[in-house]
C-alpha atoms as a PDB file:
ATOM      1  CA  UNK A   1     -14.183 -17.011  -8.061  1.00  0.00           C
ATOM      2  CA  UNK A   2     -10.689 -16.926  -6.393  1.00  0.00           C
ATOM      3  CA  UNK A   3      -9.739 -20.643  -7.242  1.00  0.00           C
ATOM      4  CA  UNK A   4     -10.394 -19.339 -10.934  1.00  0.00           C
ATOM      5  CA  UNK A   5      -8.255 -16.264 -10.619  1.00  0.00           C
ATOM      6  CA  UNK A   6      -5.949 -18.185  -8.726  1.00  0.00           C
ATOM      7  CA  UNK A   7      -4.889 -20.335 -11.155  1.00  0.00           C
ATOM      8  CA  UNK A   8      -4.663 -18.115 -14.126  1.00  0.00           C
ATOM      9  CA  UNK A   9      -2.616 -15.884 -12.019  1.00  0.00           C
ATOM     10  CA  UNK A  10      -0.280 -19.118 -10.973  1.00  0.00           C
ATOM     11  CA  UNK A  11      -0.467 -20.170 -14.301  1.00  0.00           C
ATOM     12  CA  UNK A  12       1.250 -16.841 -16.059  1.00  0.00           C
ATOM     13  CA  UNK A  13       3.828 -16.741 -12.558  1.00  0.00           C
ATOM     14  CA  UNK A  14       4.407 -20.470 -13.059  1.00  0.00           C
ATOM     15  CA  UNK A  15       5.437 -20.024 -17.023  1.00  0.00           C
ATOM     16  CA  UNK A  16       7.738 -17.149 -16.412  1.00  0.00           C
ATOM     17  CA  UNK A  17       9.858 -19.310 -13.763  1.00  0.00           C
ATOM     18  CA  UNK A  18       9.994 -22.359 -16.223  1.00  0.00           C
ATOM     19  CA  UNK A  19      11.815 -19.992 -18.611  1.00  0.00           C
ATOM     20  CA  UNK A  20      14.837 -19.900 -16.532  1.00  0.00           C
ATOM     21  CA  UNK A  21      14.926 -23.661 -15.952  1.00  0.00           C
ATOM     22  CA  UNK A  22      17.796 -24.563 -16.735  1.00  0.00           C
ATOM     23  CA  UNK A  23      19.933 -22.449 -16.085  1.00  0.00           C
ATOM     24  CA  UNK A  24      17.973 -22.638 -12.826  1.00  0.00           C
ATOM     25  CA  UNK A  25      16.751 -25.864 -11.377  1.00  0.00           C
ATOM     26  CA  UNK A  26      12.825 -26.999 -10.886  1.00  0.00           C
ATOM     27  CA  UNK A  27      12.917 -28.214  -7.137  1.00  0.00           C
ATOM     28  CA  UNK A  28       8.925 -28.826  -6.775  1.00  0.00           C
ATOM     29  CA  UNK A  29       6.301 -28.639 -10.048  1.00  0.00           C
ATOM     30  CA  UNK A  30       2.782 -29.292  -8.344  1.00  0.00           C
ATOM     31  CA  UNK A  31      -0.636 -27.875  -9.102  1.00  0.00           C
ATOM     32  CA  UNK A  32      -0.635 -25.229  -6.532  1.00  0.00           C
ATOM     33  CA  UNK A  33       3.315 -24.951  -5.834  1.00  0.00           C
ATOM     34  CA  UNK A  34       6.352 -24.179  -8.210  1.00  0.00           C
ATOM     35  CA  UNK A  35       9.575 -23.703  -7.210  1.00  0.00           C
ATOM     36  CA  UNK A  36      13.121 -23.089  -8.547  1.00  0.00           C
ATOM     37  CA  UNK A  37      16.953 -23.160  -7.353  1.00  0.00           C
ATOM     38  CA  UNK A  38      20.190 -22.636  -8.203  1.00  0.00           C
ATOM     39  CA  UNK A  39      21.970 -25.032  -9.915  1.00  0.00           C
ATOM     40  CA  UNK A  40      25.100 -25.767  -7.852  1.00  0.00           C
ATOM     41  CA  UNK A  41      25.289 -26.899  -4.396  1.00  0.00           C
ATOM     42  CA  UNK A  42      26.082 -24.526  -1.712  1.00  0.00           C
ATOM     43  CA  UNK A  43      26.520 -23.968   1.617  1.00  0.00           C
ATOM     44  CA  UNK A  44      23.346 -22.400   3.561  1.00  0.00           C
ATOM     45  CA  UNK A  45      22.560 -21.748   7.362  1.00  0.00           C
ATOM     46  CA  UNK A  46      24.494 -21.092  10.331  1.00  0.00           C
ATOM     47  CA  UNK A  47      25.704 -24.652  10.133  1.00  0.00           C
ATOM     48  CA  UNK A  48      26.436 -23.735   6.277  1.00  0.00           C
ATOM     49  CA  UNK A  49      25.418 -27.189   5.689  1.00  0.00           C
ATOM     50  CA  UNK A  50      25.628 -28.224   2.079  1.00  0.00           C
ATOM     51  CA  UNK A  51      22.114 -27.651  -0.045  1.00  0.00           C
ATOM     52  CA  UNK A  52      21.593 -28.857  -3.784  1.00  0.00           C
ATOM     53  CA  UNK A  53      20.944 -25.251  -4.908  1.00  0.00           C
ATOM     54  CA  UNK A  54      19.909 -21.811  -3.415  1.00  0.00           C
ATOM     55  CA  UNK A  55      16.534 -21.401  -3.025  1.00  0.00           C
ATOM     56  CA  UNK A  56      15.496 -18.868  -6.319  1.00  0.00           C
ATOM     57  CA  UNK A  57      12.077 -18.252  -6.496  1.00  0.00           C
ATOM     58  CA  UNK A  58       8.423 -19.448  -6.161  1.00  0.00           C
ATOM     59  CA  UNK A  59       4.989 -19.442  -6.220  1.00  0.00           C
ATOM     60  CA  UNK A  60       2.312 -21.261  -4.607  1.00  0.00           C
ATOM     61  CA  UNK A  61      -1.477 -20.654  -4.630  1.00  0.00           C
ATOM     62  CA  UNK A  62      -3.287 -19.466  -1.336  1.00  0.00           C
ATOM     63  CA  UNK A  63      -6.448 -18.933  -0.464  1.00  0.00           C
ATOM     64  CA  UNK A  64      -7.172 -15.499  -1.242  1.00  0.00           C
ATOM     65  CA  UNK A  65      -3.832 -14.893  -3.444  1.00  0.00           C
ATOM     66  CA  UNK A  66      -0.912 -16.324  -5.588  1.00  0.00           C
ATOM     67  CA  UNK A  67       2.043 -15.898  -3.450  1.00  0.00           C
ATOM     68  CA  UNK A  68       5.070 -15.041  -5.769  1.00  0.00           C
ATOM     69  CA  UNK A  69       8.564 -15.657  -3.217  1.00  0.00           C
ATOM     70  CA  UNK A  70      11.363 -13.820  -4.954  1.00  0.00           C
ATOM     71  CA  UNK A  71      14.500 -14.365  -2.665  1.00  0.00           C
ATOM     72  CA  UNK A  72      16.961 -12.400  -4.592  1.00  0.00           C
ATOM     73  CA  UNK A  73      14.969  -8.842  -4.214  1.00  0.00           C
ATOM     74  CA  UNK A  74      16.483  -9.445  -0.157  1.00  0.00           C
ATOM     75  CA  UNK A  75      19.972  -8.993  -1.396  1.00  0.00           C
ATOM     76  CA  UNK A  76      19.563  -5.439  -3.108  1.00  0.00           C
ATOM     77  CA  UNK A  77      16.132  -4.124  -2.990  1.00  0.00           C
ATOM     78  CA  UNK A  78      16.179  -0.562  -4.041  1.00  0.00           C
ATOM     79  CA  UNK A  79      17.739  -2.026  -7.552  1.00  0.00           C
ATOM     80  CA  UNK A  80      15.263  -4.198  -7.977  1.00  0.00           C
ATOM     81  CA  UNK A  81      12.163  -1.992  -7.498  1.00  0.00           C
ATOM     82  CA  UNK A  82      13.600   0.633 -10.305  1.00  0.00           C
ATOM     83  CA  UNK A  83      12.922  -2.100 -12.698  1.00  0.00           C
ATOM     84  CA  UNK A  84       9.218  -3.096 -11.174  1.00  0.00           C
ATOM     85  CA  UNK A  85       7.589  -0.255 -10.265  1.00  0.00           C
ATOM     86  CA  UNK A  86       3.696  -1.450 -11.283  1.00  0.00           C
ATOM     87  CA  UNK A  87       4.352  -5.209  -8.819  1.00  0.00           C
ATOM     88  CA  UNK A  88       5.870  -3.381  -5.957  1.00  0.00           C
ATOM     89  CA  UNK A  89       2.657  -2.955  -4.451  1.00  0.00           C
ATOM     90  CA  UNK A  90       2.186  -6.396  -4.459  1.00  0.00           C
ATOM     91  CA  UNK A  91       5.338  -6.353  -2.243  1.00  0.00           C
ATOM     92  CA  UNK A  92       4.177  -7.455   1.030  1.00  0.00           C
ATOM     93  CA  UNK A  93       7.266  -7.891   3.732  1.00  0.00           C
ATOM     94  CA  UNK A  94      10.941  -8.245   1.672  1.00  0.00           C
ATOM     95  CA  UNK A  95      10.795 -10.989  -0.286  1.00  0.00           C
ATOM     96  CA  UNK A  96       6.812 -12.163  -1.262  1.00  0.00           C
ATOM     97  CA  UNK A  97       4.542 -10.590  -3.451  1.00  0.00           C
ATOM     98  CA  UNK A  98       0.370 -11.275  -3.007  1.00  0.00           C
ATOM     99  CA  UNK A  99      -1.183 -11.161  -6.548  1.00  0.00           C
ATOM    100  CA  UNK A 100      -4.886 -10.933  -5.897  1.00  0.00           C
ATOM    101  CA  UNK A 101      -6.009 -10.431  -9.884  1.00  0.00           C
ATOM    102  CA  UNK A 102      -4.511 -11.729 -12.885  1.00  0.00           C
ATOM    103  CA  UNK A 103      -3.719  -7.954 -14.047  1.00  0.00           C
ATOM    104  CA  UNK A 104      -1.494  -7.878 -10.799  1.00  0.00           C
ATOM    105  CA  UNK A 105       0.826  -9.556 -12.298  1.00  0.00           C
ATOM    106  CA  UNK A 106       2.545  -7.167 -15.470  1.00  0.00           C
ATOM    107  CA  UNK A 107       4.475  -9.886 -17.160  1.00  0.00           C
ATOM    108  CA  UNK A 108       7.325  -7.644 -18.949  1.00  0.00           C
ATOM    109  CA  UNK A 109       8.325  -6.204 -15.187  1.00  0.00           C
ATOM    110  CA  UNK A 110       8.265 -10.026 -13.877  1.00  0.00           C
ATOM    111  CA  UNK A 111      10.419 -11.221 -16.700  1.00  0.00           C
ATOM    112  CA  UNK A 112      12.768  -8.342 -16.238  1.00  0.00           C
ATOM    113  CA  UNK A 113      13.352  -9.186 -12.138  1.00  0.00           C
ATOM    114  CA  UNK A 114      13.706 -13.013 -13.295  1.00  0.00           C
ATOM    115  CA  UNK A 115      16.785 -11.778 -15.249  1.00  0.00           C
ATOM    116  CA  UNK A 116      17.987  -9.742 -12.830  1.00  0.00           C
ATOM    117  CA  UNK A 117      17.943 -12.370 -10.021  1.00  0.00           C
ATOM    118  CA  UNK A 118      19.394 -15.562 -12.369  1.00  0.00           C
ATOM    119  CA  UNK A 119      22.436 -12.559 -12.960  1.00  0.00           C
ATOM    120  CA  UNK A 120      22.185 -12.054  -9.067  1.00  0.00           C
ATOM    121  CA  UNK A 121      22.400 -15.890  -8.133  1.00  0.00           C
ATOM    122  CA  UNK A 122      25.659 -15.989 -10.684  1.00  0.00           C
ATOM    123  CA  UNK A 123      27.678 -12.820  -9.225  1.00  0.00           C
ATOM    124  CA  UNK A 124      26.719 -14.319  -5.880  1.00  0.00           C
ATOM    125  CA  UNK A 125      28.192 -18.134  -6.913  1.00  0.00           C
ATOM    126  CA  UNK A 126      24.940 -20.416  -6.844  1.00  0.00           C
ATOM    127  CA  UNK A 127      24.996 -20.853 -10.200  1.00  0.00           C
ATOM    128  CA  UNK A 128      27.766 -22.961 -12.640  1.00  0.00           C
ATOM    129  CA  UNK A 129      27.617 -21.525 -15.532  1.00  0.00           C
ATOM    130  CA  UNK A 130      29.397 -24.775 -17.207  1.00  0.00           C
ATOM    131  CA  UNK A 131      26.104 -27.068 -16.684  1.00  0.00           C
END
């Protein structure tokens, strides 16, 4: 029953994130794992050592869940959850959300933090707006 639910639920997560690519960049596209970047190299770590694009956003099927990994909530919180007020209690720690049922995940307050964290990644500089 969960593999089932599981993949609709990835499915629906997984077509929302391929919106935004490009601007944003597809970094792994695998039956249980989708992932997206920026689209400019930038420095990252303590050893700011130069990565092909901040990680954006993913997803990847568990056992029990679809894990939905939305780095850009870690930056400003409290502006992001105005704008999703049904999927923050699939908010589990700061950045990962746990959608357990395909009604979990309410597609018009997904679509609306996607936008918000592509603007986010460009007022932060790991996007180039020229490509």
């Amino acid at each position: 029953m969960h593999q089932k639910q599981n993949q609709i639920i990835f499915r629906k997560v997984r077509a929302l994130l391929k919106k935004h690519a490009p601007p944003m960049v597809v970094s792994k596209d695998q039956d249980d794992h989708f992932e997206l970047i920026g689209n400019k190299p930038v420095p990252y770590g303590a050893k700011k050592q130069i990565v092909p694009g901040m990680y954006f956003a993913s997803a990847a099927i568990k056992k029990n869940s679809v894990n939905f990994y939305f780095f850009p909530i870690y930056f400003n919180p409290p502006e992001f959850g105005k704008k999703i007020p049904g999927l923050m209690k699939c908010l589990k720690g700061k950045t990962c959300f746990h959608f357990k049922k395909p009604e979990d995940v309410i597609e018009k307050e997904l679509a609306a933090l996607l936008r918000l964290g592509v603007k986010a990644w460009e007022k932060e500089g790991y996007m180039d707006n020229n490509r």
